[in-house]
Protein backbone atom coordinates (compact mmCIF):
# COMPACT_ATOMS: atom_id res chain seq x y z
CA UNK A 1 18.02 -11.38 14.35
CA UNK A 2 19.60 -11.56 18.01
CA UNK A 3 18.82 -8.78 20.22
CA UNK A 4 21.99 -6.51 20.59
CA UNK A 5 23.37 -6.72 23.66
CA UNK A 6 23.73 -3.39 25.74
CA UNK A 7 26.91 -1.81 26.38
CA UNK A 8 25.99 0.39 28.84
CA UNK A 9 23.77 -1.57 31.11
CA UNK A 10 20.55 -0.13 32.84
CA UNK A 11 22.05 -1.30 36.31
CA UNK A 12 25.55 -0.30 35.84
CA UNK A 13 27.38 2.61 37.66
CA UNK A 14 27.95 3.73 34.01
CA UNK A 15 24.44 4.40 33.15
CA UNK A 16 23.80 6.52 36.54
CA UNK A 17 26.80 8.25 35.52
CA UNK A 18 24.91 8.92 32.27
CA UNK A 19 21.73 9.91 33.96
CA UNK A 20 23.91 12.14 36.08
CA UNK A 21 25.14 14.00 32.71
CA UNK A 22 22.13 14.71 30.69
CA UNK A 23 20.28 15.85 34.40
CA UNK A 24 23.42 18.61 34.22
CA UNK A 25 23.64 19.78 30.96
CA UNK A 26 20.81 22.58 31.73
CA UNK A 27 22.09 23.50 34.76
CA UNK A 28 25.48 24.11 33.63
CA UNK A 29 24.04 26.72 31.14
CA UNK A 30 22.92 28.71 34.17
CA UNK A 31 25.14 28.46 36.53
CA UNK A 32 28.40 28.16 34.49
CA UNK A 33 28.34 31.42 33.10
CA UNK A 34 27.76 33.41 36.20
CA UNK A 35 31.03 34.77 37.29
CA UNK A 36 31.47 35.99 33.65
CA UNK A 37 28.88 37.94 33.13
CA UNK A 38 30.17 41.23 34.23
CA UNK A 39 33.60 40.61 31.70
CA UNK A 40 31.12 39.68 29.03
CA UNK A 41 29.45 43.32 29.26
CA UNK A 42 32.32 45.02 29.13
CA UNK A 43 33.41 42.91 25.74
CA UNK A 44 30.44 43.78 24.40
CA UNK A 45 30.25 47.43 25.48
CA UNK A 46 26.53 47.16 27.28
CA UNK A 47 26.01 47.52 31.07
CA UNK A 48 26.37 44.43 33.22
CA UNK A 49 22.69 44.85 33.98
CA UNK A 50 21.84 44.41 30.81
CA UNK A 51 23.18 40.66 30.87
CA UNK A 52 20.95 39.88 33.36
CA UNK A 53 18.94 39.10 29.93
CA UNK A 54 21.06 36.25 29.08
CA UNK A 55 19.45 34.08 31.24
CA UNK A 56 16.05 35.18 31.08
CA UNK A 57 16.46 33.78 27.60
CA UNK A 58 18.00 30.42 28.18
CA UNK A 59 15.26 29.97 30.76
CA UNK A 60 12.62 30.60 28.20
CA UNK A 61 14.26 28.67 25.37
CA UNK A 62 14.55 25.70 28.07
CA UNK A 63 11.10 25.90 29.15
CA UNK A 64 9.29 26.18 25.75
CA UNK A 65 11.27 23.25 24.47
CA UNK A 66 10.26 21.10 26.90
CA UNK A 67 7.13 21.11 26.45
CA UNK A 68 7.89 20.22 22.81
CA UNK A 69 10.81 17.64 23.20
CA UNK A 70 8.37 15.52 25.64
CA UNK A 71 5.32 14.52 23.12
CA UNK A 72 8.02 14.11 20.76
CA UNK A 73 10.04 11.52 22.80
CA UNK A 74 7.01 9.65 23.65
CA UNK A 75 6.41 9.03 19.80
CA UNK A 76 10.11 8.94 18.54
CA UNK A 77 11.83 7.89 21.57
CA UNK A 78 14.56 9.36 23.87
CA UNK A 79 17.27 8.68 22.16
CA UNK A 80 16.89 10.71 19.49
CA UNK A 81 15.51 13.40 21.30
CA UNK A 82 18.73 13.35 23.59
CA UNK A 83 21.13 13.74 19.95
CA UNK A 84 19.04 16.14 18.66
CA UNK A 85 19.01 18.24 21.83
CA UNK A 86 23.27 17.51 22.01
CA UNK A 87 23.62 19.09 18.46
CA UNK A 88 21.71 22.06 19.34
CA UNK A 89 23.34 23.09 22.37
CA UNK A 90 27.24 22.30 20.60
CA UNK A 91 25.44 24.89 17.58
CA UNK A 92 24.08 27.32 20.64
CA UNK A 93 27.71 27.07 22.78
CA UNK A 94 29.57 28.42 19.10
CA UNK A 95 27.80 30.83 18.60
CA UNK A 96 27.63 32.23 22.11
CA UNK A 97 31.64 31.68 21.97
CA UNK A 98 31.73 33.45 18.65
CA UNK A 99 29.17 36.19 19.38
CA UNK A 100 30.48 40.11 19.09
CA UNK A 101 27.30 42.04 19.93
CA UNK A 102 24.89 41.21 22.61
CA UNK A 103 21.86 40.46 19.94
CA UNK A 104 23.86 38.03 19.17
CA UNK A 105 24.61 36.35 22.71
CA UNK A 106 20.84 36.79 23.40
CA UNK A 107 20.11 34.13 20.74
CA UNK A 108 22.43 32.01 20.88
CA UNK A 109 21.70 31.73 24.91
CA UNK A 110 18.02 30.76 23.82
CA UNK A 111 19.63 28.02 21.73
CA UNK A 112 21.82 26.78 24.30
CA UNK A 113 17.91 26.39 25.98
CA UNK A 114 16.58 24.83 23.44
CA UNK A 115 19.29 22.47 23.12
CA UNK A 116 19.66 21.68 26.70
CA UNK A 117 15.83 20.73 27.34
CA UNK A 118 16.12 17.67 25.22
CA UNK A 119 18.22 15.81 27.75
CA UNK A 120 17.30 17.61 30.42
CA UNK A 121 13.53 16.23 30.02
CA UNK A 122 14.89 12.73 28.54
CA UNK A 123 16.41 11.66 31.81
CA UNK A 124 13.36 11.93 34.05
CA UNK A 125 11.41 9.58 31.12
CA UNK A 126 14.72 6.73 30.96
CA UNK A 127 14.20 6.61 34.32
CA UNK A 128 10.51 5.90 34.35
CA UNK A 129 11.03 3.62 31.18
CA UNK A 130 13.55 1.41 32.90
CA UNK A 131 12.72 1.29 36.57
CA UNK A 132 10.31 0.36 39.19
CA UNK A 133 9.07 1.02 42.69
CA UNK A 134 12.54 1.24 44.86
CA UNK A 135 14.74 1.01 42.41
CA UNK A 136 13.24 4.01 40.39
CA UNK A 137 12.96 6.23 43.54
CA UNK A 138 16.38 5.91 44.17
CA UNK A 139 17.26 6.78 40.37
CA UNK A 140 15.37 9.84 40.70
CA UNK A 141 17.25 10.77 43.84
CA UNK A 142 20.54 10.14 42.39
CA UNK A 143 18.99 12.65 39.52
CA UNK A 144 17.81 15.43 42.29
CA UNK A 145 21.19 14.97 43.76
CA UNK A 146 23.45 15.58 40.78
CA UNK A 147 20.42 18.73 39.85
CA UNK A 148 21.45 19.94 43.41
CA UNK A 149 25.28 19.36 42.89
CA UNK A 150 25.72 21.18 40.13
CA UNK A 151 25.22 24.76 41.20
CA UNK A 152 27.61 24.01 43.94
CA UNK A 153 30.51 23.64 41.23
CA UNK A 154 29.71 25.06 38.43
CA UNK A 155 30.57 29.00 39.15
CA UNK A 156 34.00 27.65 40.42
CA UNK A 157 34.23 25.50 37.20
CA UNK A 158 33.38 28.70 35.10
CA UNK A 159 35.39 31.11 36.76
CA UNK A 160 38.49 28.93 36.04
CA UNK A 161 37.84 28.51 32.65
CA UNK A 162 37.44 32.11 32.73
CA UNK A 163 40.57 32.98 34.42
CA UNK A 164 42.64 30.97 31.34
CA UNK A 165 40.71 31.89 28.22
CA UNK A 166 38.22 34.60 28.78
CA UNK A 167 34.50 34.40 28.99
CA UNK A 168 34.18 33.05 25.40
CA UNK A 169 35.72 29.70 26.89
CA UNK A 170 33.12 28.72 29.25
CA UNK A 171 30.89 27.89 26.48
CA UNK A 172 32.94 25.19 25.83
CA UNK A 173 32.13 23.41 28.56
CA UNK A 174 28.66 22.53 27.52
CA UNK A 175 29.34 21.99 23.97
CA UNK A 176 32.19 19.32 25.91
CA UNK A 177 29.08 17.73 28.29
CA UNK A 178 27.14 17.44 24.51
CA UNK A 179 29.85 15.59 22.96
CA UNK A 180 30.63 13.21 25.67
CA UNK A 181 27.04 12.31 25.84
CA UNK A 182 26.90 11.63 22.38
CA UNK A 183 29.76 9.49 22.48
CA UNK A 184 27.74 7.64 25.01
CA UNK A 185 24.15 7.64 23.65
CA UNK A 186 24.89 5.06 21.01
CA UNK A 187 26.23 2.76 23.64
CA UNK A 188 22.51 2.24 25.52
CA UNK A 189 19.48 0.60 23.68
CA UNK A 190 16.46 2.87 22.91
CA UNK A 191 14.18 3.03 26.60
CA UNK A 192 10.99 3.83 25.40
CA UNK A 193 9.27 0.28 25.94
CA UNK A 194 6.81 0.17 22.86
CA UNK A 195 7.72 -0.03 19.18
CA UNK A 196 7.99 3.87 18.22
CA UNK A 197 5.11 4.47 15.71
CA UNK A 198 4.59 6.83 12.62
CA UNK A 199 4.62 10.57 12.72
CA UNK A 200 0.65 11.73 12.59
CA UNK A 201 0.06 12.95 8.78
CA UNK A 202 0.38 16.61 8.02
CA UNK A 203 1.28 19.16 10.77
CA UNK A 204 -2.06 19.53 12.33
CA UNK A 205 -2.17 15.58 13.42
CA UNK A 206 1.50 16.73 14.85
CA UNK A 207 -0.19 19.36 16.78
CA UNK A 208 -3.53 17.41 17.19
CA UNK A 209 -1.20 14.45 18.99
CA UNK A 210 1.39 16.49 21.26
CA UNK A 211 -2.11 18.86 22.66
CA UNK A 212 -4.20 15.29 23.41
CA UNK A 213 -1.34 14.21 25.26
CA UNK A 214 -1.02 17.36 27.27
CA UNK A 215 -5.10 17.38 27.97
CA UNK A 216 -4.53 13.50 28.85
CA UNK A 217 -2.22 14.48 31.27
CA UNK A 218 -3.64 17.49 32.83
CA UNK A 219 -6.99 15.74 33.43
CA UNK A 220 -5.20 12.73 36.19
CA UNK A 221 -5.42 13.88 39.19
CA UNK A 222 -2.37 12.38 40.92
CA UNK A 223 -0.17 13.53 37.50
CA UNK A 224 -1.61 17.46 38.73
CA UNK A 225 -1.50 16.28 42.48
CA UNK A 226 2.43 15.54 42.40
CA UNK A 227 3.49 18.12 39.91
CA UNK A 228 1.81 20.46 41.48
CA UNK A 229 3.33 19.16 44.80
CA UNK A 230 6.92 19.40 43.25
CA UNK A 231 6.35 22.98 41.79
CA UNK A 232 5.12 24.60 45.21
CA UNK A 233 7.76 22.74 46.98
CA UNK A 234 10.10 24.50 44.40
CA UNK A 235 8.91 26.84 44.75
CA UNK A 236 9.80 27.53 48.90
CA UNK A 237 13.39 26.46 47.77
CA UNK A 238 13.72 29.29 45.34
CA UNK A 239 12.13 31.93 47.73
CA UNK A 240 15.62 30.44 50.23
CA UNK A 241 17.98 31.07 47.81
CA UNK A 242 16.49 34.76 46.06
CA UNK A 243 15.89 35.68 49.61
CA UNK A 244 19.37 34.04 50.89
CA UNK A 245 20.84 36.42 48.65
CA UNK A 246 19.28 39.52 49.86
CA UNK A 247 19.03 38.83 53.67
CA UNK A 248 23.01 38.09 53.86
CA UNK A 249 24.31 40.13 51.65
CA UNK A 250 21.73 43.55 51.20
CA UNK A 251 20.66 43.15 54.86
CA UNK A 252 23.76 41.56 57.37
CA UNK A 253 26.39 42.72 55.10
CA UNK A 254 27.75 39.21 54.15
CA UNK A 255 30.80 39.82 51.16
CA UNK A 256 30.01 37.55 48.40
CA UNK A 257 32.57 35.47 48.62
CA UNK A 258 31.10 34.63 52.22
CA UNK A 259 27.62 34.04 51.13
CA UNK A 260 28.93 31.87 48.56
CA UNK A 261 30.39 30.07 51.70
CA UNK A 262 27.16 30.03 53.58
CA UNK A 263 25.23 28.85 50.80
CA UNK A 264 27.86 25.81 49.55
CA UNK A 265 27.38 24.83 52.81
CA UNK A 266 23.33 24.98 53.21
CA UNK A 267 22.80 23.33 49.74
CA UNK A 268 24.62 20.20 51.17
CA UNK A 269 21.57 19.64 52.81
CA UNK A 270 19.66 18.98 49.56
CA UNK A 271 22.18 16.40 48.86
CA UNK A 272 21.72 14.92 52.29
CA UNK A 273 18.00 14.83 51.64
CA UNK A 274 18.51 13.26 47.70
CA UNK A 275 20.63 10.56 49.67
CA UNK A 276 18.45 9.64 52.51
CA UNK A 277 15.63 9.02 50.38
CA UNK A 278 18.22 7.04 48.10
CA UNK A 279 18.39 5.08 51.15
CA UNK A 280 14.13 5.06 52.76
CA UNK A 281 13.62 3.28 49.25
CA UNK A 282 15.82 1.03 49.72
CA UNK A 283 14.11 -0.25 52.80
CA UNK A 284 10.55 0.05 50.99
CA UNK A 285 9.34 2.85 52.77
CA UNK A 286 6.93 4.33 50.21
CA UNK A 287 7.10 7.93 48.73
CA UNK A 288 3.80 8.93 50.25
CA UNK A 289 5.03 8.24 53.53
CA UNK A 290 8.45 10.06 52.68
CA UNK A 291 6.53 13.40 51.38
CA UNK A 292 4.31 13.27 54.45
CA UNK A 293 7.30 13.65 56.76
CA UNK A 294 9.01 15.92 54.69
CA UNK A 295 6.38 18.42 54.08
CA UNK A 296 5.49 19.41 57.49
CA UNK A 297 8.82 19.48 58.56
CA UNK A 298 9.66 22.08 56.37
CA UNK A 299 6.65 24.26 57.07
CA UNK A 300 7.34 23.48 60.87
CA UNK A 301 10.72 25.20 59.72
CA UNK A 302 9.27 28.13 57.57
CA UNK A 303 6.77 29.00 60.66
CA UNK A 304 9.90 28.71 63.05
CA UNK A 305 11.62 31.78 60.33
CA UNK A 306 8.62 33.61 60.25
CA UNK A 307 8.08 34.14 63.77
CA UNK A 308 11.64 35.07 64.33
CA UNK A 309 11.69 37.34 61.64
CA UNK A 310 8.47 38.96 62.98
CA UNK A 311 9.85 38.99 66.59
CA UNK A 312 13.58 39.71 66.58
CA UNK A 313 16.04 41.99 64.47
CA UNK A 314 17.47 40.11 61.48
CA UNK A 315 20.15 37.26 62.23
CA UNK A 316 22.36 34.87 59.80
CA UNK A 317 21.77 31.70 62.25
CA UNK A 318 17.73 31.42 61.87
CA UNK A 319 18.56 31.96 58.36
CA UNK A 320 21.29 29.11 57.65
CA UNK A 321 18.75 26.67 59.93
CA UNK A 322 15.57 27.36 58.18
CA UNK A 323 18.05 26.93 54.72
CA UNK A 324 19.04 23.86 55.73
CA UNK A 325 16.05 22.35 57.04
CA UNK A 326 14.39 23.55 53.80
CA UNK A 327 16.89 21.77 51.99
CA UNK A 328 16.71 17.94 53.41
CA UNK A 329 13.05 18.34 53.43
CA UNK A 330 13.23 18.96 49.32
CA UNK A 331 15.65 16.42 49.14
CA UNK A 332 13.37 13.97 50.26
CA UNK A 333 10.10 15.49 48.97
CA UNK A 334 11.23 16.18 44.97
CA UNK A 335 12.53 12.63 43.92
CA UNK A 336 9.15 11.18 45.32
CA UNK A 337 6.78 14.03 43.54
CA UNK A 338 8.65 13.40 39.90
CA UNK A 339 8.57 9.55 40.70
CA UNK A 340 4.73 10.04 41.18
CA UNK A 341 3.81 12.26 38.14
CA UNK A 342 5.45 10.38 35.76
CA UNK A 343 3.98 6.70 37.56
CA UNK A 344 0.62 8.34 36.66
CA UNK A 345 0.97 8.48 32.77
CA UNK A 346 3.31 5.90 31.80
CA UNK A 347 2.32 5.74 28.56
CA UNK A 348 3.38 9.35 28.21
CA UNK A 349 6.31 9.68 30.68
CA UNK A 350 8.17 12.44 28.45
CA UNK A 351 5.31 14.46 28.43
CA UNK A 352 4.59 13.96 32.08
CA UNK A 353 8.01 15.10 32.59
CA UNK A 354 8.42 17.93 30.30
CA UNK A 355 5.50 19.07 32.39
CA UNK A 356 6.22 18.70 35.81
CA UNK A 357 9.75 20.62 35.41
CA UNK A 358 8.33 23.07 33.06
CA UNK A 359 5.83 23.67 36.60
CA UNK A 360 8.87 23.30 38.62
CA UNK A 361 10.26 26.18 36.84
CA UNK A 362 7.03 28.59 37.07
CA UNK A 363 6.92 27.94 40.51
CA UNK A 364 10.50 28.70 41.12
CA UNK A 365 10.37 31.71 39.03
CA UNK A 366 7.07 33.14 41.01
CA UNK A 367 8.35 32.40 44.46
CA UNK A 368 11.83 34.16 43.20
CA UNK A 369 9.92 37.10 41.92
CA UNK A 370 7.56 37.35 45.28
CA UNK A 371 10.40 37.77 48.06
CA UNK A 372 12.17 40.11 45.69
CA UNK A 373 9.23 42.43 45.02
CA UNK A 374 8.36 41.99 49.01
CA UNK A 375 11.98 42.10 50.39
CA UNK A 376 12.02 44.72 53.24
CA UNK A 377 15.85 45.85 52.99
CA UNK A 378 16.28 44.76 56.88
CA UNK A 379 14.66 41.05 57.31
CA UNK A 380 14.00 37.38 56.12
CA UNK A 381 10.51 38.47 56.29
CA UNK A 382 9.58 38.05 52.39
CA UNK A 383 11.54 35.09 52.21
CA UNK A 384 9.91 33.05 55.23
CA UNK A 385 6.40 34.01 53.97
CA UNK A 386 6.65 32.57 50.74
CA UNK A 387 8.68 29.76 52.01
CA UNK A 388 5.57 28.99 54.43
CA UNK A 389 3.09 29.64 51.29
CA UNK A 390 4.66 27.31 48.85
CA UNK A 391 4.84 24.54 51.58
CA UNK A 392 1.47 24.78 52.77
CA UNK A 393 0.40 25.02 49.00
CA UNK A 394 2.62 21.56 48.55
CA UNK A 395 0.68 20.52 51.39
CA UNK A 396 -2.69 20.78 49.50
CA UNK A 397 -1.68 19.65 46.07
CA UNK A 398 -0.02 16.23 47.95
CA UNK A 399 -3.20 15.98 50.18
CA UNK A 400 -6.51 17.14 47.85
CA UNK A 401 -4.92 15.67 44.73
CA UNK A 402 -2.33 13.18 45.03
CA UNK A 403 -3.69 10.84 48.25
CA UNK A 404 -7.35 11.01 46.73
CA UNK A 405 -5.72 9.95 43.49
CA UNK A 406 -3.31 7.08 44.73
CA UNK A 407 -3.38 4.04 42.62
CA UNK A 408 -1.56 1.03 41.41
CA UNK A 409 0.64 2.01 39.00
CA UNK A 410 -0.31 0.97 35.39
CA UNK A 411 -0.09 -2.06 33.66
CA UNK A 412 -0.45 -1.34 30.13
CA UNK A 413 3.28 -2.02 29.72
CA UNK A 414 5.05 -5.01 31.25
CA UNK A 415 7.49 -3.80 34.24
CA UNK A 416 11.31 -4.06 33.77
CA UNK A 417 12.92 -3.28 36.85
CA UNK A 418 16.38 -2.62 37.36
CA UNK A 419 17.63 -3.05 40.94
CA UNK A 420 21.29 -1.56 41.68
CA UNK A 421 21.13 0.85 45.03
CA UNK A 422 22.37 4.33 43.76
């Protein structure tokens, strides 16, 4: 029989719109419902506090899935983990929109995490499937970019949906995402590039498979050297925007709406940083050279906050700076790291995937937790320490782990690259 011809076509702008949709789905799930959780609690008669909950659970749904949608894709393939993941989160966003007590929310939010992971982990695997050298890098930054972009619109998208049907309509926005990616998924072939095989017999050759391929994985050095890389590089981010929050607001005084401002404006940075490196790859520069300028410039920049949060009272302007320049550097820094743990286990790029955001996540959540537990109540000092610990911590993942480690990538599957500039 012919091969059927793709609809959607690896190097159309269709397919990076694509890419761009299942990167957002789990982010929408966490920033969407934001400005609604304080209506929510008072619907369901708890304290707004007690919300806080919500996404604690989504977060854990999201990460445990991951790590069990990634072996699973590498077997199956990513389309069907991609549908499967769709359904869930449409079944998660009714019942959230339907819940009436906050037991009830609380699951359902772990749903919508479970649901979510499956494209969320699927996207970073297409891209490895499809694309090369260049042309992959600048997929993955298109992915960071639209990861980064997200946050930035989302509270304003869920606060209007608010403001015309309550807090039980934002859920429909991700069960909307869901469908219109399943509408789409049929349209692209299948990327996994090797025929998928048979399920292992019985349960414990299911669990016997998925834990070889984790132990495969965690025994490469450059996998470990860029995830790890990606995760403490995270993790500085996250310690900029926890500690954003409580410098400007807790400590200068900043109203919400204007730290909202502030931090819109900061985050354009990441984009900036996403795009440049869109643009380094397309001149061949290669990602080891890219993370070597971007990691010491931002630990020049978390120093710079450090000392002036050790030296002088508390200002917004060091503060913006040091967000920005933390920004551009991840911009250019993240793309590359992903691109590099999933180049070292291409025979297992889900699981290489699932495991690198599932670190990106710990190390955003430990960062986060750090300059809260440390904040002073008066400075950005919390906030620039960790900022300077998770770079210099990228720093010796990149250097002991991933340079030591560099290779060609592998061969065991022919290359199929895909060329258009994102």
């Amino acid at each position: 029989m012919p091969a059927r011809t793709r609809r959607i076509h690896p190097d159309s702008r269709a397919f990076s719109a694509l890419l761009g949709l299942l990167a957002a789905l789990p982010t929408f799930g966490i920033d969407m419902i934001l400005p609604s959780l304080s209506e929510t609690a008072a619907a369901l008669h708890v304290p707004t506090a007690a919300m806080g909950a919500a996404m604690a659970v989504y977060l854990l749904g999201l990460g445990a899935a991951l790590l069990v949608y990634g072996p699973v894709s590498d077997r199956l393939g990513r389309r069907p983990v991609i549908v499967g993941g769709c359904l869930i989160l449409i079944g998660g966003s009714i019942g959230c929109a339907a819940s009436r007590t906050l037991p009830q929310v609380l699951l359902f939010r772990a749903v919508q995490g479970i649901g979510a992971a499956g494209p969320g982990m699927a996207v970073f695997a297409m891209v490895r499937d499809l694309f090369t050298g260049e042309a992959a890098r600048a997929r993955m930054s298109f992915v960071v970019l639209t990861v980064n972009v997200v946050p930035m619109v989302a509270p304003t998208l869920g606060a209007g949906l608010m403001d015309v049907g309550g807090w039980r309509l934002i859920h429909a926005a991700p069960a909307a995402a869901a469908l219109v990616t399943l509408a789409a998924i049929p349209q692209i072939d299948e990327t996994l590039r090797r025929a998928p095989g048979p399920a292992p017999a019985g349960i414990l050759g299911g669990y016997i498979g998925i834990l070889g391929g984790y132990v495969g994985i965690l025994a490469s050095r450059a996998f470990l050297g860029h995830a790890l890389c990606n995760a403490a590089a995270a993790g500085a981010v996250f310690a900029y925007i926890t500690g954003s929050a409580l410098v400007f607001v807790g400590a200068l005084g900043f109203s919400p709406s204007a730290y909202g401002l502030v931090f819109g404006a900061s985050s354009l940075s990441v984009m900036a940083g996403a795009t440049l490196n869109g643009r380094l790859a397309a001149r061949c520069i290669g990602p080891h050279r890219v993370i070597g300028a971007g990691l010491p410039g931002a630990t020049v920049v978390a120093a710079i906050l450090l000392v002036d949060a050790l030296a002088w009272p508390p200002s917004g302007v060091p503060v913006i700076a040091a967000m920005a320049g933390m920004g551009l550097a991840f911009g250019l820094v993240s793309p590359n790291a992903i691109h590099g743990a999933t180049e070292a286990a291409p025979e297992a790029a889900g699981t290489a995937g699932a495991v690198t955001i599932c670190l990106q996540m710990v190390g955003a959540a430990v960062a986060s937790d750090l300059v809260a537990c440390f904040f002073d109540g008066r400075s950005a000092l919390s906030m620039a320490a960790v900022m300077l610990g998770g770079c210099l911590a990228a720093i010796a993942a990149f250097a002991g782990l991933a340079c030591p480690a560099a290779v060609p990538p592998s061969s065991r599957f022919p290359s199929q690259r895909h060329g258009e500039p994102v």
